[in-house]
PDB file of N, CA and C in Angstrom:
ATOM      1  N   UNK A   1      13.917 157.449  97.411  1.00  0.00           N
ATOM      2  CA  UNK A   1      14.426 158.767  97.696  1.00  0.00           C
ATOM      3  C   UNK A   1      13.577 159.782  96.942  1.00  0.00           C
ATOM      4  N   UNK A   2      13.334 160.846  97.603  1.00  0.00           N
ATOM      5  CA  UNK A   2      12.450 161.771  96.752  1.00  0.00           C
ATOM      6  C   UNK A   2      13.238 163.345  97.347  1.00  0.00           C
ATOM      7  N   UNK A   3      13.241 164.396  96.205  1.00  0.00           N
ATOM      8  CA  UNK A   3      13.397 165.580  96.749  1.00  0.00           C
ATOM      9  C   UNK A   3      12.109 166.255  96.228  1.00  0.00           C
ATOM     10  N   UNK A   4      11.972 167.245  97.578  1.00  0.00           N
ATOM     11  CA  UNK A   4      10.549 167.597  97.430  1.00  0.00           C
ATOM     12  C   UNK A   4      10.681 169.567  97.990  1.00  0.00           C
ATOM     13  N   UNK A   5       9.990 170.118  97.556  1.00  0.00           N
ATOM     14  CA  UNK A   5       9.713 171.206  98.621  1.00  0.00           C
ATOM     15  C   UNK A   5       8.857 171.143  99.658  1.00  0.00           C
ATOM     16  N   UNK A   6       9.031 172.176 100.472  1.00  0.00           N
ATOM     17  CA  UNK A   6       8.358 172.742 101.470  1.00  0.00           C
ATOM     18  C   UNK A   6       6.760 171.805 101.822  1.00  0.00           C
ATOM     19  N   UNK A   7       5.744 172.428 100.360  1.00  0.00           N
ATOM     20  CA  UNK A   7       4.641 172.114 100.743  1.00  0.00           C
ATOM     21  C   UNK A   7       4.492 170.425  99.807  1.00  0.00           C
ATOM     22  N   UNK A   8       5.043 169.617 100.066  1.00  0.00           N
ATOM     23  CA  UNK A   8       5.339 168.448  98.928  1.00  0.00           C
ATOM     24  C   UNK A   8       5.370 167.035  99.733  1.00  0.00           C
ATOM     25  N   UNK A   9       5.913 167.740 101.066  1.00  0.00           N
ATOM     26  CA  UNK A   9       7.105 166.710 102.099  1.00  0.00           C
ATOM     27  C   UNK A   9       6.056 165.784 102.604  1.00  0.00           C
ATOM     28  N   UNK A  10       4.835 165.780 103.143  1.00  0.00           N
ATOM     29  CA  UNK A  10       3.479 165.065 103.433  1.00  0.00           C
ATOM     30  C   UNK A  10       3.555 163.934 102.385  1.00  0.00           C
ATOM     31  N   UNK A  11       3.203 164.642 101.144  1.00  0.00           N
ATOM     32  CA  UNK A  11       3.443 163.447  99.792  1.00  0.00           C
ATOM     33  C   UNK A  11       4.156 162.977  99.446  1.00  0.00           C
ATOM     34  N   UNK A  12       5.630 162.939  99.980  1.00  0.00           N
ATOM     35  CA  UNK A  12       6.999 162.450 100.020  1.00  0.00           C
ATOM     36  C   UNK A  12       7.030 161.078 101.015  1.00  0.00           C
ATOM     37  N   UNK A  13       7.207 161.647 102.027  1.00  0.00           N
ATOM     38  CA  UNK A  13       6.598 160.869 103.196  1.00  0.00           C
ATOM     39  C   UNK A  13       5.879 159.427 102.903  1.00  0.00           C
ATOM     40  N   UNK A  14       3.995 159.953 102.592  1.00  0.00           N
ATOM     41  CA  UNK A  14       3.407 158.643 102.410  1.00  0.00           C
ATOM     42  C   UNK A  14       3.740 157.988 101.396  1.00  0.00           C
ATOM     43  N   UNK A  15       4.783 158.579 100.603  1.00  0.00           N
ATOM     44  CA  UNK A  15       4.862 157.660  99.059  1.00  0.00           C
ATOM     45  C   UNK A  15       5.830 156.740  99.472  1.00  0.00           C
ATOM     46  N   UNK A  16       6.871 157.341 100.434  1.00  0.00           N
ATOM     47  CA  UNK A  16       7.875 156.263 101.312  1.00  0.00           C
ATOM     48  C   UNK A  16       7.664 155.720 101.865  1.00  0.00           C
ATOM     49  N   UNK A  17       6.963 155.800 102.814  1.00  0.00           N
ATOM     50  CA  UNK A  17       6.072 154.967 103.973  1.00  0.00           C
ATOM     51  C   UNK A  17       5.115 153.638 102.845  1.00  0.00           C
ATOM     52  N   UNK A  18       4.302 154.357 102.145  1.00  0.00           N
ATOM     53  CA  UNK A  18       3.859 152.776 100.878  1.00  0.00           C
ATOM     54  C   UNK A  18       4.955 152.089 100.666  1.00  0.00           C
ATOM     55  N   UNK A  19       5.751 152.504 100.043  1.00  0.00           N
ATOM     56  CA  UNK A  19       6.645 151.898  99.436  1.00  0.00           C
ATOM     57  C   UNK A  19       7.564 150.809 100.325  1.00  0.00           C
ATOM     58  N   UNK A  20       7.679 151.533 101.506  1.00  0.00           N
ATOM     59  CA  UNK A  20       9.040 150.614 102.028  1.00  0.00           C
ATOM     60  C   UNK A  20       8.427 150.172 103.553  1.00  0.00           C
ATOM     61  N   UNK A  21       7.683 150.717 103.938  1.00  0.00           N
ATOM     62  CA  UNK A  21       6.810 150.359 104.663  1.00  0.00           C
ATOM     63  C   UNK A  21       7.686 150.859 106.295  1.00  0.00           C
ATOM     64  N   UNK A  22       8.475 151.748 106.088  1.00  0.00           N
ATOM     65  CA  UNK A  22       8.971 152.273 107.492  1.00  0.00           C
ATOM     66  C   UNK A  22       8.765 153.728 107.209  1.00  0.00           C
ATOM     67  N   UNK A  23       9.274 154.433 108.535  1.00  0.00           N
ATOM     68  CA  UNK A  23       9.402 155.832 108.385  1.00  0.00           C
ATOM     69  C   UNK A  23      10.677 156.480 107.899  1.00  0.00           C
ATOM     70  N   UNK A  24      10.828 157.549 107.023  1.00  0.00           N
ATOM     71  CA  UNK A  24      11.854 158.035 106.430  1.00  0.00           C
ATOM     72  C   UNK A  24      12.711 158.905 107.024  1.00  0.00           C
ATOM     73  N   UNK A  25      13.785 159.094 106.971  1.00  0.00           N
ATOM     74  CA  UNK A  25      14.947 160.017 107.667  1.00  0.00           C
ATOM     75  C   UNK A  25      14.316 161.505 106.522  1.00  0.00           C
ATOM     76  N   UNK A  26      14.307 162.821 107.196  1.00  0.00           N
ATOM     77  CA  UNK A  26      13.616 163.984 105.960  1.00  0.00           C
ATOM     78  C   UNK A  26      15.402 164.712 106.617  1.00  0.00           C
ATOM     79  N   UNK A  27      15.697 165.013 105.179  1.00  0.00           N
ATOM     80  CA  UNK A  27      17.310 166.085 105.565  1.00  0.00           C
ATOM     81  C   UNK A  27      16.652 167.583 104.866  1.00  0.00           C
ATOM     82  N   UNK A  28      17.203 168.090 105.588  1.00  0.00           N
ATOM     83  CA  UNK A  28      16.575 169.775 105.221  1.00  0.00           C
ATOM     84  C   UNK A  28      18.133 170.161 104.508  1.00  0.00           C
ATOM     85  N   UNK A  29      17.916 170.654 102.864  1.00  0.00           N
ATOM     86  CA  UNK A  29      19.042 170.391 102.009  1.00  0.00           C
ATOM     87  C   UNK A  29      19.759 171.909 102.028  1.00  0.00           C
ATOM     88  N   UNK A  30      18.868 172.909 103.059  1.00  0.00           N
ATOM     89  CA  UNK A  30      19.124 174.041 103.158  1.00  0.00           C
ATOM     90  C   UNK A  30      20.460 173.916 104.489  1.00  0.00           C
ATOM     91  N   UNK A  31      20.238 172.686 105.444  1.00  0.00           N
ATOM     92  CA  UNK A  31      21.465 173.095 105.959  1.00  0.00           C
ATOM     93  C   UNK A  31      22.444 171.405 105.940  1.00  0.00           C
ATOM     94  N   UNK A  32      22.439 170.781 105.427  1.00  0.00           N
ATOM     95  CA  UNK A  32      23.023 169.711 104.810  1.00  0.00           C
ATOM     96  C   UNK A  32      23.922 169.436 103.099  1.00  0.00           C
ATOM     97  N   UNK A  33      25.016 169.582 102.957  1.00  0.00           N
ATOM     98  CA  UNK A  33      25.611 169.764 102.119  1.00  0.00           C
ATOM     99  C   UNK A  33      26.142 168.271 101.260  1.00  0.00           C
ATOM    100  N   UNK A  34      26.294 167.967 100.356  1.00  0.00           N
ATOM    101  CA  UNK A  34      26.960 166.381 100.079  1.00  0.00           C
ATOM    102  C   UNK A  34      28.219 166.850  99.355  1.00  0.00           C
ATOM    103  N   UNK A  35      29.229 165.570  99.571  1.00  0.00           N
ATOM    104  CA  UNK A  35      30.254 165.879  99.428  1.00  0.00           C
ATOM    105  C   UNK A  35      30.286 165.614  97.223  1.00  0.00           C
ATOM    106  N   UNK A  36      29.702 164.437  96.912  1.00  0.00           N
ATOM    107  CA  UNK A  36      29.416 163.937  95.752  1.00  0.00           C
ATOM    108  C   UNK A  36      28.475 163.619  94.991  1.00  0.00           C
ATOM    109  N   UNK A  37      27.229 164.802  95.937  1.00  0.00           N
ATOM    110  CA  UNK A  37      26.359 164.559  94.772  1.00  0.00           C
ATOM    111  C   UNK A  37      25.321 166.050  95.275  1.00  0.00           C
ATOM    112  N   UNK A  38      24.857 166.518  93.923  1.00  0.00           N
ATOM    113  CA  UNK A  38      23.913 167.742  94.528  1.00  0.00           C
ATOM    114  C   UNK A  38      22.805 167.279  93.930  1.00  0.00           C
ATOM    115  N   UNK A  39      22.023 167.734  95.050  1.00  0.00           N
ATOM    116  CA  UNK A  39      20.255 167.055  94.210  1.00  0.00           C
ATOM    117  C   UNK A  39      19.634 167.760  93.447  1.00  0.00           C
ATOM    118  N   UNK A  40      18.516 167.649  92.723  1.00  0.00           N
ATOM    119  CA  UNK A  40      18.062 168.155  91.878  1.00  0.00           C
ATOM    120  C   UNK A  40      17.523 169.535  92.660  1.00  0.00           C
ATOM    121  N   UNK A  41      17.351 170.613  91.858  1.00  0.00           N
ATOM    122  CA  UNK A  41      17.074 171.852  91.889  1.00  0.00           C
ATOM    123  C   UNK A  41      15.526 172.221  92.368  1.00  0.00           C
ATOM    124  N   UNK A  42      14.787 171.248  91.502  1.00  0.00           N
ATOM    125  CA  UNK A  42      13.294 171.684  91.681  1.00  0.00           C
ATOM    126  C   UNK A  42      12.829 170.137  92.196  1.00  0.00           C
ATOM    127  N   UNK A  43      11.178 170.533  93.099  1.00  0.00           N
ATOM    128  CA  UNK A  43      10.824 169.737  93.498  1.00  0.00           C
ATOM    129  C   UNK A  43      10.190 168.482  92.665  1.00  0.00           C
ATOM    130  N   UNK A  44      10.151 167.493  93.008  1.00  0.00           N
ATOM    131  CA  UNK A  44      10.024 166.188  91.979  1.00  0.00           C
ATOM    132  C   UNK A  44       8.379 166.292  91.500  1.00  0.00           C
ATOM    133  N   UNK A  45       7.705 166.982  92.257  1.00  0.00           N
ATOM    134  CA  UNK A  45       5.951 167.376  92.092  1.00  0.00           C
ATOM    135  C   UNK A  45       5.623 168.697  91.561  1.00  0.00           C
ATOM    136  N   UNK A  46       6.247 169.752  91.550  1.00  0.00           N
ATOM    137  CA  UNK A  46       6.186 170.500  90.817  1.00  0.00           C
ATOM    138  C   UNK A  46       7.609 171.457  90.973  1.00  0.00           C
ATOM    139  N   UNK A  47       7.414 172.911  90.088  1.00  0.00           N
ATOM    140  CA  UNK A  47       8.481 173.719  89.998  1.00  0.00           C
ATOM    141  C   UNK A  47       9.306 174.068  91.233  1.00  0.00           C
ATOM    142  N   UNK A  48       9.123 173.858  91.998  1.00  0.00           N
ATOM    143  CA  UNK A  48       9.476 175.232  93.148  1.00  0.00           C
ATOM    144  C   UNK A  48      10.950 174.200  93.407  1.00  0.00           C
ATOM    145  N   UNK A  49      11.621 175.327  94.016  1.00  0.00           N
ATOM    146  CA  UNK A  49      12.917 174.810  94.781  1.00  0.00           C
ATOM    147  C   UNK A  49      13.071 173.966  95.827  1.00  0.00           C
ATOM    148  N   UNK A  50      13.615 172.656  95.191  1.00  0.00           N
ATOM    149  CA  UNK A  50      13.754 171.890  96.268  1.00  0.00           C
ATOM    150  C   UNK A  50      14.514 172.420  97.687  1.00  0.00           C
ATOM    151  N   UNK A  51      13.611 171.260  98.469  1.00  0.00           N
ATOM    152  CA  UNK A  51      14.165 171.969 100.246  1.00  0.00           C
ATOM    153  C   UNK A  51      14.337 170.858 100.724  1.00  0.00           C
ATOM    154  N   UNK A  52      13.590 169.416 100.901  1.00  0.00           N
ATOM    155  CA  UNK A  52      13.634 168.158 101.447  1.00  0.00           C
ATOM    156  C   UNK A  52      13.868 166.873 101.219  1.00  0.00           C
ATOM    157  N   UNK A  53      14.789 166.322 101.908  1.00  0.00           N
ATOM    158  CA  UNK A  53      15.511 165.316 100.960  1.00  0.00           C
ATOM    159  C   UNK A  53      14.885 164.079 101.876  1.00  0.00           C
ATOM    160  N   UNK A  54      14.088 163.477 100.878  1.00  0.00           N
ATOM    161  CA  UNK A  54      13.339 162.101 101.854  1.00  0.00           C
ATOM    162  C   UNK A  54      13.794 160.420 101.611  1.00  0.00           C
ATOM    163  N   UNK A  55      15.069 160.503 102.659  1.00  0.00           N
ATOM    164  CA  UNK A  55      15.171 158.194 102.573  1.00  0.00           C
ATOM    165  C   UNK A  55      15.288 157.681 103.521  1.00  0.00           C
TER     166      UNK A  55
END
Protein backbone atom coordinates (compact mmCIF):
# COMPACT_ATOMS: atom_id res chain seq x y z
CA UNK A 1 0.00 0.00 0.00
CA UNK A 2 1.46 3.35 -0.68
CA UNK A 3 -0.08 6.95 -0.36
CA UNK A 4 1.30 9.15 -2.78
CA UNK A 5 0.48 12.55 -4.48
CA UNK A 6 -0.48 13.69 -7.65
CA UNK A 7 2.98 13.68 -9.33
CA UNK A 8 4.29 10.36 -7.22
CA UNK A 9 1.41 7.86 -8.51
CA UNK A 10 3.79 6.46 -11.67
CA UNK A 11 6.31 5.56 -8.73
CA UNK A 12 3.62 4.10 -6.65
CA UNK A 13 2.39 2.03 -9.28
CA UNK A 14 5.81 0.40 -10.48
CA UNK A 15 6.87 -0.12 -6.88
CA UNK A 16 3.49 -2.28 -6.70
CA UNK A 17 3.59 -3.81 -9.81
CA UNK A 18 7.61 -5.09 -8.60
CA UNK A 19 6.48 -6.04 -5.69
CA UNK A 20 3.35 -8.07 -6.16
CA UNK A 21 3.58 -8.52 -9.58
CA UNK A 22 -0.18 -7.44 -10.61
CA UNK A 23 -1.79 -4.19 -11.28
CA UNK A 24 -3.01 -1.99 -8.39
CA UNK A 25 -6.57 -0.68 -7.59
CA UNK A 26 -5.37 3.67 -7.34
CA UNK A 27 -8.45 5.33 -4.90
CA UNK A 28 -8.46 9.08 -5.34
CA UNK A 29 -8.61 9.96 -1.34
CA UNK A 30 -10.12 13.29 -2.44
CA UNK A 31 -13.40 11.56 -3.13
CA UNK A 32 -13.22 8.28 -1.04
CA UNK A 33 -13.65 8.50 2.66
CA UNK A 34 -12.77 5.41 5.33
CA UNK A 35 -14.84 4.62 7.90
CA UNK A 36 -11.61 3.51 10.40
CA UNK A 37 -8.78 4.68 9.25
CA UNK A 38 -7.41 8.14 7.71
CA UNK A 39 -4.23 7.99 5.76
CA UNK A 40 -1.38 9.76 6.16
CA UNK A 41 -1.40 13.49 5.29
CA UNK A 42 1.70 13.84 3.14
CA UNK A 43 2.96 11.92 0.33
CA UNK A 44 5.23 8.84 1.27
CA UNK A 45 8.08 10.49 -1.41
CA UNK A 46 7.99 13.74 -0.48
CA UNK A 47 6.01 16.74 1.36
CA UNK A 48 3.05 17.51 -0.60
CA UNK A 49 -0.50 16.37 0.26
CA UNK A 50 -1.41 13.14 -0.19
CA UNK A 51 -4.10 12.43 -3.06
CA UNK A 52 -3.59 8.57 -4.07
CA UNK A 53 -4.16 5.65 -2.34
CA UNK A 54 -2.32 2.62 -4.16
CA UNK A 55 -3.34 -1.55 -3.33
Amino acid sequence: MHVVCKDHVEIAIDEFVDEYEEAPDVVDLQKTHFAHWSPPEHCEHCQSLSRFLIV
